[in-house]
Protein backbone atom coordinates (compact mmCIF):
# COMPACT_ATOMS: atom_id res chain seq x y z
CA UNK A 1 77.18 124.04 134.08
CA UNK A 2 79.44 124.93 131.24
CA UNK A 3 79.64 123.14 127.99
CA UNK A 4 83.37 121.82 128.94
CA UNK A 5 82.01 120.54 132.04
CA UNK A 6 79.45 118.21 130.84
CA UNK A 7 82.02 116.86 128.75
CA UNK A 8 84.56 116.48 131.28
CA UNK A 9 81.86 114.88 133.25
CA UNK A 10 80.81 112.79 129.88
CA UNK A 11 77.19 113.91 130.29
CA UNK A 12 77.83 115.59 126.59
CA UNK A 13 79.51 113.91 123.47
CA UNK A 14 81.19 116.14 120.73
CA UNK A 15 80.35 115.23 117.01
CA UNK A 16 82.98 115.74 114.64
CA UNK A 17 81.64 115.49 111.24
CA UNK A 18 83.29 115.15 108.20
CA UNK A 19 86.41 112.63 108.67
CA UNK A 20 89.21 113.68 106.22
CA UNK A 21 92.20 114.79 106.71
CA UNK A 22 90.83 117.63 109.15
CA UNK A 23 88.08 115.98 110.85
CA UNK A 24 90.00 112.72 111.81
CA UNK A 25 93.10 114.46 113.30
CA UNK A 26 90.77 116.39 115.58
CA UNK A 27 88.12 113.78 116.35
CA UNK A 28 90.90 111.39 117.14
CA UNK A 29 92.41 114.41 119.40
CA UNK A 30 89.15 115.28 121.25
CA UNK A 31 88.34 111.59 121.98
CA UNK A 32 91.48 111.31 124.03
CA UNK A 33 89.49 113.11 127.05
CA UNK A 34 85.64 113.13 126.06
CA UNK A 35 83.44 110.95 123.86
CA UNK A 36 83.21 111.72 120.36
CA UNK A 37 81.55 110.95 117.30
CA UNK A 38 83.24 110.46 114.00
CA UNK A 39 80.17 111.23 111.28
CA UNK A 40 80.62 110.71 107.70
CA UNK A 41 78.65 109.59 105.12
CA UNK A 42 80.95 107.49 103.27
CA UNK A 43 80.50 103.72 104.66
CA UNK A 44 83.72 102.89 102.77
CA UNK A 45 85.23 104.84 104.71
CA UNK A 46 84.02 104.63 108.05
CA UNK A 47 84.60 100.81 107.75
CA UNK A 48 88.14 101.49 107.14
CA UNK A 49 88.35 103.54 110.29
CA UNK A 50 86.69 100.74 112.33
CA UNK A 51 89.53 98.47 110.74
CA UNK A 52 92.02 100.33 111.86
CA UNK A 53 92.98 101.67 108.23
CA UNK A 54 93.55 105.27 108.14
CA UNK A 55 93.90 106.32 104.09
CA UNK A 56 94.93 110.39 105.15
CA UNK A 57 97.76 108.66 107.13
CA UNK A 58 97.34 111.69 109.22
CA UNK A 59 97.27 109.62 112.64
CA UNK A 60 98.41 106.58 111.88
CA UNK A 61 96.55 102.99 112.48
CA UNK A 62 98.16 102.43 115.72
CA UNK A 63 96.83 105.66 116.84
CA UNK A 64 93.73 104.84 114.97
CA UNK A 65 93.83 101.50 117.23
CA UNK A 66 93.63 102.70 120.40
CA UNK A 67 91.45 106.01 120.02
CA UNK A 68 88.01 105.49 121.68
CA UNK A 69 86.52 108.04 119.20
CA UNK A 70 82.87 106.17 117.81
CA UNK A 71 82.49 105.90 113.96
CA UNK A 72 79.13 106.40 112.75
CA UNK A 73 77.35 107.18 109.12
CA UNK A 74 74.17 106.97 111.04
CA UNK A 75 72.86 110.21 111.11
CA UNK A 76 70.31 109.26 113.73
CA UNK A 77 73.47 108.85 116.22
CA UNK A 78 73.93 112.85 116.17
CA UNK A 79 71.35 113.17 118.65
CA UNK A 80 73.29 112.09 120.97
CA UNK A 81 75.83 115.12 120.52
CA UNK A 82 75.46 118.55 121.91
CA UNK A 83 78.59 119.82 120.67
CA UNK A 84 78.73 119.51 116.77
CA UNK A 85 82.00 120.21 114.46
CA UNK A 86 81.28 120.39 110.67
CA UNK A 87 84.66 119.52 108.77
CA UNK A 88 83.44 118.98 105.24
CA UNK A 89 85.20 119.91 102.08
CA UNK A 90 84.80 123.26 100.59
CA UNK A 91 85.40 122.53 96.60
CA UNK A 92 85.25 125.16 93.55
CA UNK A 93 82.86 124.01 90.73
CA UNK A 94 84.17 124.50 86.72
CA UNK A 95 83.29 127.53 86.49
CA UNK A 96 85.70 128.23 89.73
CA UNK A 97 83.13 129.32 92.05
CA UNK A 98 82.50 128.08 95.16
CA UNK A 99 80.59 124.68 95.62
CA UNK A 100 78.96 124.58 98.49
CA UNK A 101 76.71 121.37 98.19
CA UNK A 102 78.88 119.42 100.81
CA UNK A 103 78.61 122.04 103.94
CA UNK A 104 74.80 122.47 103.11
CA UNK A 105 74.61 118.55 102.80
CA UNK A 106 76.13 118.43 106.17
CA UNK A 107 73.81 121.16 107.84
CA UNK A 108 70.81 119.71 106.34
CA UNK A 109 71.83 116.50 107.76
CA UNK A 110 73.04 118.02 111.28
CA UNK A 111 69.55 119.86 111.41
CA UNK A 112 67.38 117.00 111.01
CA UNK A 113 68.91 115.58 114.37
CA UNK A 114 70.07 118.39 116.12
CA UNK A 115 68.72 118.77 120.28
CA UNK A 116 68.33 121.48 122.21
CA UNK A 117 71.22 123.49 123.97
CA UNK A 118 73.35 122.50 121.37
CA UNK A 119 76.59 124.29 119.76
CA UNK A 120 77.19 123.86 116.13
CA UNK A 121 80.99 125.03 115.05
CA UNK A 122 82.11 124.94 111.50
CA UNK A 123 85.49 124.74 110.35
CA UNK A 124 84.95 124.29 106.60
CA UNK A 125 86.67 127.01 104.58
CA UNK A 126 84.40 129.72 103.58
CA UNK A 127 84.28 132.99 102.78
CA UNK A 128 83.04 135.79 105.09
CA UNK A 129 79.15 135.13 106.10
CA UNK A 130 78.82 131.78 104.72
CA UNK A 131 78.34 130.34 108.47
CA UNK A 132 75.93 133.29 109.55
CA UNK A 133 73.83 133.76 106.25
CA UNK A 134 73.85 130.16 104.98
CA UNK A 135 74.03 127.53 107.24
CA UNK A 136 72.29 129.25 109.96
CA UNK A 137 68.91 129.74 108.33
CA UNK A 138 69.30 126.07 107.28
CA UNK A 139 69.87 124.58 111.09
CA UNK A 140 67.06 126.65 112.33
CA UNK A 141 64.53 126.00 108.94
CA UNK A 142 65.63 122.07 109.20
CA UNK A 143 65.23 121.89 113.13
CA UNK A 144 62.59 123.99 114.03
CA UNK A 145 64.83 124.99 116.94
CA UNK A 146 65.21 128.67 117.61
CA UNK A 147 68.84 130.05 117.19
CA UNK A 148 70.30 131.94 120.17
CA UNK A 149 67.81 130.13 122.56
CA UNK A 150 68.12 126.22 121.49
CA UNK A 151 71.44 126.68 119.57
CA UNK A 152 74.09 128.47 118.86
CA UNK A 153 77.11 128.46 116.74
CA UNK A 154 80.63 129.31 115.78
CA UNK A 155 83.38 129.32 113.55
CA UNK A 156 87.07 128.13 113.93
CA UNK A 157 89.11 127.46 110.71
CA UNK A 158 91.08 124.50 110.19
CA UNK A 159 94.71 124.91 110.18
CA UNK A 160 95.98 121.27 110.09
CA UNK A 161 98.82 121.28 107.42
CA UNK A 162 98.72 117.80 105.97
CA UNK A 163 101.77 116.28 105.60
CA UNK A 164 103.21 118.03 108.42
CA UNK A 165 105.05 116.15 111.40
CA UNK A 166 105.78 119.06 113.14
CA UNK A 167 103.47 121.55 113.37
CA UNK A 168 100.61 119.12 114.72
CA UNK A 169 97.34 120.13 115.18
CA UNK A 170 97.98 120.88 118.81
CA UNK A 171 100.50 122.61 118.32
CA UNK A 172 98.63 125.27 115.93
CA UNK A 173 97.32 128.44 117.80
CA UNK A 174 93.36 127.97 117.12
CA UNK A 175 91.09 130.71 115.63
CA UNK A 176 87.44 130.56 117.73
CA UNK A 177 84.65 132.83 117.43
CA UNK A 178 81.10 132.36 118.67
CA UNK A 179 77.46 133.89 117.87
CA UNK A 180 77.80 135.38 121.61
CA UNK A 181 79.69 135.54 124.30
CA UNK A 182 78.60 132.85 126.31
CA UNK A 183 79.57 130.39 122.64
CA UNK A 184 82.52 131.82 122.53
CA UNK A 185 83.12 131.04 126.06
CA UNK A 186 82.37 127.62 125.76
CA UNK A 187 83.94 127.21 122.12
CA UNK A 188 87.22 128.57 123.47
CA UNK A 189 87.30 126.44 126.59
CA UNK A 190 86.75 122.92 124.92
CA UNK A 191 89.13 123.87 121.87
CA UNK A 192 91.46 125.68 124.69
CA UNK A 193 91.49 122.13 126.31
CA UNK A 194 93.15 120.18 123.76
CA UNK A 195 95.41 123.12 121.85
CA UNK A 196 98.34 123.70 123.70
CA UNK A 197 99.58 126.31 121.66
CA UNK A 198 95.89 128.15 122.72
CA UNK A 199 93.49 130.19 121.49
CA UNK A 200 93.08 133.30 119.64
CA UNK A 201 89.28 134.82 120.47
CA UNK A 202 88.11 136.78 117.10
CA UNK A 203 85.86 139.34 117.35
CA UNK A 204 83.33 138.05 115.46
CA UNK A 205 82.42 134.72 113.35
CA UNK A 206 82.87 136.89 109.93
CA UNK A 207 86.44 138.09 111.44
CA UNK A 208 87.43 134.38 111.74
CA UNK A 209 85.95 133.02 108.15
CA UNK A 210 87.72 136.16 106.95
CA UNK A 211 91.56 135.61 108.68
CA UNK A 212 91.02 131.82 107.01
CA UNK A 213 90.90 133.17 103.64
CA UNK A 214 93.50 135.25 103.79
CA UNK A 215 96.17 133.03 105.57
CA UNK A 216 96.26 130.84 101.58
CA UNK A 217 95.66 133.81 99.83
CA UNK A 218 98.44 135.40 100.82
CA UNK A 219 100.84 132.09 100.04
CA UNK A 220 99.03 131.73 97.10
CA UNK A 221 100.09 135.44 96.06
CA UNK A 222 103.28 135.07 97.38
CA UNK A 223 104.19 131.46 95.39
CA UNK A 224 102.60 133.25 92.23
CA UNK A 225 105.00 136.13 92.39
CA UNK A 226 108.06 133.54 92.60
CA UNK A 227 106.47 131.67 89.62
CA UNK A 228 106.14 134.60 87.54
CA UNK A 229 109.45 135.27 88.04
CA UNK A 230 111.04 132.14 87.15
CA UNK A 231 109.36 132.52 84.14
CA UNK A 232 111.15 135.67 83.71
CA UNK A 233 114.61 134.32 85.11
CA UNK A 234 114.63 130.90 82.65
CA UNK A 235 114.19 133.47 79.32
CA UNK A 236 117.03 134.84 80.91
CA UNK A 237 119.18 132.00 81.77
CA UNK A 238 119.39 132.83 85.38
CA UNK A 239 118.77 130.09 87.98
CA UNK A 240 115.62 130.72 89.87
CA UNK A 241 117.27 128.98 92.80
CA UNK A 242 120.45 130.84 92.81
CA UNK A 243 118.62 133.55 93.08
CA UNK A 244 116.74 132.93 96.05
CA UNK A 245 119.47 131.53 97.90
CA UNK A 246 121.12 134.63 97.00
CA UNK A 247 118.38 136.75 98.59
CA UNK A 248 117.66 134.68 101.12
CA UNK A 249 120.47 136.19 102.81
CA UNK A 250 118.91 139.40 103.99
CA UNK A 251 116.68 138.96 107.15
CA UNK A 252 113.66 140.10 105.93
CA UNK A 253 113.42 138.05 102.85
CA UNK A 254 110.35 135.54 103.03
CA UNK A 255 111.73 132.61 101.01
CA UNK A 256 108.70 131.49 98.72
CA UNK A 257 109.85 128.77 96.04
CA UNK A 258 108.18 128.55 92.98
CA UNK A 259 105.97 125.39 91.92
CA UNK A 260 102.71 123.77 90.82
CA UNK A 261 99.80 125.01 93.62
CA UNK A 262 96.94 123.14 94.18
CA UNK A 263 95.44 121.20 96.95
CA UNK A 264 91.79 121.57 99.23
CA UNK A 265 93.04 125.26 100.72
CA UNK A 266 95.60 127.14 98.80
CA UNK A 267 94.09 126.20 95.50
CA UNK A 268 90.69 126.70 96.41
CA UNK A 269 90.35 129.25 99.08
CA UNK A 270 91.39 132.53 97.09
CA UNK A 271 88.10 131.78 94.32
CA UNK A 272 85.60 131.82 97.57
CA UNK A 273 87.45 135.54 98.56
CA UNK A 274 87.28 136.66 95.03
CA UNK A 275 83.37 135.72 94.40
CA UNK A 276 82.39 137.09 97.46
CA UNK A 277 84.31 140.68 96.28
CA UNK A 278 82.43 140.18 93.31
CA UNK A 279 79.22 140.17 94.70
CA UNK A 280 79.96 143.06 96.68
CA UNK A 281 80.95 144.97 93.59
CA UNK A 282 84.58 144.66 93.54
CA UNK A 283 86.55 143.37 90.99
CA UNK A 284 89.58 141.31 92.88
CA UNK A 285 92.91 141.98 91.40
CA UNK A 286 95.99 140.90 93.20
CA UNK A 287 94.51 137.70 94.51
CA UNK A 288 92.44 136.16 90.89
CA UNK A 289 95.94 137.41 89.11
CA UNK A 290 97.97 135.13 91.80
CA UNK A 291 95.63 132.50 91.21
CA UNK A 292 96.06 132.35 87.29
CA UNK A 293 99.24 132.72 87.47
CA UNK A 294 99.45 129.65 88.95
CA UNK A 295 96.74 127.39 87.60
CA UNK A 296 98.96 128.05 83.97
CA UNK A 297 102.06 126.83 85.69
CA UNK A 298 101.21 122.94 84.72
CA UNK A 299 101.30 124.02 81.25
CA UNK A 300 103.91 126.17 81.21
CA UNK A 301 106.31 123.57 83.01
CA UNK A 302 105.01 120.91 80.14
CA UNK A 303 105.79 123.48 77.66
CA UNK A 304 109.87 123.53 78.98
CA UNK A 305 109.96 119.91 79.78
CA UNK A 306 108.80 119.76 75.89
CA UNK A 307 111.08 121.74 74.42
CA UNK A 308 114.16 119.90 76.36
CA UNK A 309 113.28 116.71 75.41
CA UNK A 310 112.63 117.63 71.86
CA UNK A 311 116.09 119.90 71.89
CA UNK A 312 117.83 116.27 72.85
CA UNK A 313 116.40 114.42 70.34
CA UNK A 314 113.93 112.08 72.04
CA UNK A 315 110.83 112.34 69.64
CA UNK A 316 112.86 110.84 67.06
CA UNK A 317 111.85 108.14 65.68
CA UNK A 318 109.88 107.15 68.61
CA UNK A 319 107.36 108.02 71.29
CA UNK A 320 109.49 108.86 74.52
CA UNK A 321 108.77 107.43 78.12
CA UNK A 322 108.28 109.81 80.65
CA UNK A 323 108.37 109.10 84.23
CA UNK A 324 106.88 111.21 86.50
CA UNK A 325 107.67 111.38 90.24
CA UNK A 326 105.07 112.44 92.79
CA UNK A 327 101.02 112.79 92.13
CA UNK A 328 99.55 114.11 95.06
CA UNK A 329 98.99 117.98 95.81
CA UNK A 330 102.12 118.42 98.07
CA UNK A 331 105.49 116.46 99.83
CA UNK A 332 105.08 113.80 101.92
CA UNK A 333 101.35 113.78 101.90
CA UNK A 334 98.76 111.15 100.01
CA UNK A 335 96.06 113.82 99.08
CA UNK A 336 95.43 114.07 95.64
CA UNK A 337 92.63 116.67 95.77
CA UNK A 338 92.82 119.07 93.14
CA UNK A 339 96.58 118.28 92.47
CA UNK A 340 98.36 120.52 89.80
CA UNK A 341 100.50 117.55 88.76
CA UNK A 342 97.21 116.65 87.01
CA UNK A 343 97.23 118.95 84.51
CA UNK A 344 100.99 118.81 83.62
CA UNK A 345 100.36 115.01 83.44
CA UNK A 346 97.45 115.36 80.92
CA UNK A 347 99.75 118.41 78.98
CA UNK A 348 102.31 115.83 77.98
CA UNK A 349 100.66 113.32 77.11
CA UNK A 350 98.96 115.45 74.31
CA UNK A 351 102.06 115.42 72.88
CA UNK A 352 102.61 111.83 71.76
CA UNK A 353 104.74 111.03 75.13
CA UNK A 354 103.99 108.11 77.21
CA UNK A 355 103.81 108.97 80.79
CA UNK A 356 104.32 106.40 83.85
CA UNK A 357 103.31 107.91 86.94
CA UNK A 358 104.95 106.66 90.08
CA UNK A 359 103.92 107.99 93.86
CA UNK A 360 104.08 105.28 96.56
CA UNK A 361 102.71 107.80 99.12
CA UNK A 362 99.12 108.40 96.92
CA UNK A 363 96.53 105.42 96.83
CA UNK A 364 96.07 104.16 93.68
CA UNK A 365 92.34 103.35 94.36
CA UNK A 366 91.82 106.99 94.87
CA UNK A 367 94.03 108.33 92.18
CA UNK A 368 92.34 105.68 89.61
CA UNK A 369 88.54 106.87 90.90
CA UNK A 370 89.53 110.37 90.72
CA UNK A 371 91.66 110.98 87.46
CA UNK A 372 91.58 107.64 85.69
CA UNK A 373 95.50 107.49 86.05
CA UNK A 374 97.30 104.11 87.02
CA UNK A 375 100.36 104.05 88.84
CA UNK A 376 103.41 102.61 87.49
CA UNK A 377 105.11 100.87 90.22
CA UNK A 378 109.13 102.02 90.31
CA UNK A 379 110.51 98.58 89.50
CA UNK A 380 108.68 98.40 86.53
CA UNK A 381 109.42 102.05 84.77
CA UNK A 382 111.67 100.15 82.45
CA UNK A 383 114.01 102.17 79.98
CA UNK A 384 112.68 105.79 80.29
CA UNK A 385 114.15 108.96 78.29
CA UNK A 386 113.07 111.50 81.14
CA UNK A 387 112.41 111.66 84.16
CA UNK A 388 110.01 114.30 85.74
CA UNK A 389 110.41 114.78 89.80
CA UNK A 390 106.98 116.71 90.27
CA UNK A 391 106.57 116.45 94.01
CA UNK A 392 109.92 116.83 96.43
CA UNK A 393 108.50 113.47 98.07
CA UNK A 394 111.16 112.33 100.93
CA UNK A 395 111.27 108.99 99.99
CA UNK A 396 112.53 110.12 96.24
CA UNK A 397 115.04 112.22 98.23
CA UNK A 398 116.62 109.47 100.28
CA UNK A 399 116.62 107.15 96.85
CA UNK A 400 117.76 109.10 94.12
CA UNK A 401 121.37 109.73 93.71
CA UNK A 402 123.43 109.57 90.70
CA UNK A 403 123.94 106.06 90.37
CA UNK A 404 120.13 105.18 91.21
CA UNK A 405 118.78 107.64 88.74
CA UNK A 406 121.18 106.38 85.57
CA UNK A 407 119.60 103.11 86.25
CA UNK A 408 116.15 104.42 85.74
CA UNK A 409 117.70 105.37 81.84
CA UNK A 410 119.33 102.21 80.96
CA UNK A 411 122.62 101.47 79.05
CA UNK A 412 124.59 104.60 77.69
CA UNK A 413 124.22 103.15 74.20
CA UNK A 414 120.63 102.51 74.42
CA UNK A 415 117.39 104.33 74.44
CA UNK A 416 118.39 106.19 77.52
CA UNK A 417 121.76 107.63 75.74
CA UNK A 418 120.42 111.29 76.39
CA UNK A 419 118.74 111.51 80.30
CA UNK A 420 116.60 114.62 80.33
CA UNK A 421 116.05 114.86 84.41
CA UNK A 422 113.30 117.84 85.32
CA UNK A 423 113.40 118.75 88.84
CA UNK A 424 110.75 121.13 89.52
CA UNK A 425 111.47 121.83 92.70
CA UNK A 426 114.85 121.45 92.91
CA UNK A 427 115.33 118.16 94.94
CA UNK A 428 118.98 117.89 93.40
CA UNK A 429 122.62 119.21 93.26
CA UNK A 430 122.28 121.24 89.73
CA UNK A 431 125.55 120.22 88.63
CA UNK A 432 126.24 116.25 89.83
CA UNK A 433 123.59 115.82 86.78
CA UNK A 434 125.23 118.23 84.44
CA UNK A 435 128.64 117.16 84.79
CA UNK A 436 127.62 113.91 84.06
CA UNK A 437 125.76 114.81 80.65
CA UNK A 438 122.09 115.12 82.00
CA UNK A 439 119.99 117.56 80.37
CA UNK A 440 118.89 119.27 83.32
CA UNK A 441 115.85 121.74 84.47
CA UNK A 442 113.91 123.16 87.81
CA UNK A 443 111.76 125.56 87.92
């Protein structure tokens, strides 16, 4: 009897461990027609789960509500799943290379209570061999089981976009690859059974680590290229934006906008591709240049904001208030992990500004545990002297206009007599703000 069968039949259970904003999506997905096991090792956050309270905000509590999915940060429970999925995060240490403490965590943990005839898929983000050469000596060392006889395994990258209402995790072709063919049989068939847009079968479980990597390389390449040359268009005076509406108008023109790149994937994902080239020899050009291009784009946008606040005058006399719209790593999404807006943030206020940071999408728990930042609630920004729109948010979108935004600066004759308004990535009409006197910039 195939693996889909016994799960059909709910003589199996599928273990999804790992519940952020990839492993809760999916679990919540798969427990729609089998049983499945929600594993993660936070308590804090399994007991919001169990409350209902979903923090990614990727399914929603309702959703949350109603799902018969089992939360668990008893490891001991895992026995009871034949089918695993290991959804951890994939970090980069200082010293940008890759951390992999929190996938071997997960295998060691996965090992000590895995059973025979089991199928252990990972969909952490790795670079080519990490599955084969490091957590499969780990599964069989921890278990004592025998790989290819009591286990197997497989790979299938994520590919949830967070944030995104429309292309859903269901509605994302999924990548599946197996040790054999009788894994990737059974991989494809119980991924094939909740994916309608299908599957695509790699070759091999390298192949499939491999096409992972490259999918946010090549955006991360791509959004470097635009920021480099908005760097070049601004010493120019040319309007980055202009320009690629302009181009935008041939066919074939892939319409990257420049901005501040971070996140879990896109910010991460290129340093696991080039250590691996470096271990192999190879000395990765293209894709490390792409990626310090854009880890220096927080500074360089502080440097401009800077220079047009100090060009109207604000550091006279006084420290100027800066409020900064939007925290977390991309629009319309409350993850803050490894967010770019971080180091712009801690770039200004070097420079005897004080910042008020305002994102009612982000938690503020989380964004106080993680960076030691407190959010200003809107209402009370006060009388500010610039205001920073880091994050194309849709909330800010359907709130700032014209007449909201002069509020934010006060009376005319006041402190907020010269409104410096930075849009980074262009959320506005250019000119409304500079036919009314705002000092205006985007990136």
């Amino acid at each position: 009897m195939s693996m889909l069968q016994r799960l059909m039949n709910r003589s199996e259970k599928i273990s999804v461990i790992g519940l952020g904003y990839v492993g809760l999506p999916l679990g919540i997905e798969f427990a729609k027609k089998y049983d499945v096991l929600g594993f993660d090792i936070n308590q804090e956050k399994i007991a919001l789960y169990r409350a209902g309270v979903d923090p990614t905000d990727e399914v929603g509590p309702e959703v949350l509500a109603q799902s018969t999915i089992q939360f668990s940060s008893d490891e001991p429970d895992l026995q009871s799943c034949r089918f695993h999925i290991v959804a951890v995060p994939t970090p980069i240490k200082v010293d940008k290379t890759p951390d992999l403490t929190p996938i071997i965590s997960a295998t060691k943990t996965l090992a000590r209570n895995l059973q025979p005839g089991s199928i252990v898929v990972y969909e952490s983000t790795v670079y080519p061999g990490t599955t084969e050469e490091v957590c499969l000596p780990i599964l069989e060392d921890v278990s004592g089981l025998k790989y290819g006889v009591d286990f197997k395994i497989g790979y299938s990258p994520e590919r949830i976009n967070p944030g995104d209402q429309v292309n859903r995790l269901t509605q994302i072709i999924k990548i599946v690859s197996g040790c054999d063919d009788e894994s990737l049989q059974d991989i494809a068939d119980v991924y094939g059974s909740i994916i309608e847009a299908g599957v695509y079968r790699a070759e091999s479980i390298k192949v499939a680590e491999a096409a992972k990597i490259i999918e946010n390389s090549q955006r991360d390449i791509n959004i470097a290229l635009m920021n480099e040359f908005a760097m070049v268009f601004h010493k120019m005076d040319i309007n980055t934006k202009a320009v690629i509406d302009a181009a935008s108008t041939k066919w074939n023109f892939m319409r990257f906008t420049p901005g501040l790149v971070g996140g879990h994937c896109i910010g991460v994902d290129p340093y696991y591709f080039v250590y691996k080239a470096e271990q192999l020899g190879l000395h990765s050009q293209i894709v490390l240049s792409g990626r310090m291009v854009n880890d220096e784009m927080g500074k360089y946008v502080a440097g401009q904001i800077l220079k047009k606040m100090i060009k109207a005058g604000l550091f006279k006399n006084r420290t100027p208030r800066i409020a900064l719209f939007g925290l977390t790593f991309k629009e319309n999404c409350a993850d803050i992990r490894n967010t770019k807006v971080v180091d712009l943030i801690e770039e200004l206020a070097e420079h005897n500004t004080e910042v008020l940071v305002v994102d009612p999408i982000a938690s503020a728990d989380e964004v106080r545990h993680e960076y030691g930042i407190e959010l200003t609630d809107e209402k009370d920004l006060g009388e500010i002297d610039c205001a920073v729109f880091a994050v194309s948010h849709q909330v800010f979108k359907d709130k700032y206009d014209l007449e909201t935004m002069d509020k934010l600066f006060g009376s005319s004759d006041g402190r907020g007599k010269v409104k410096v308004l930075i849009d980074i990535k262009s959320m506005f009409e250019r000119k409304t703000f500079e036919q009314q006197g705002y000092v205006y910039w985007s990136l």
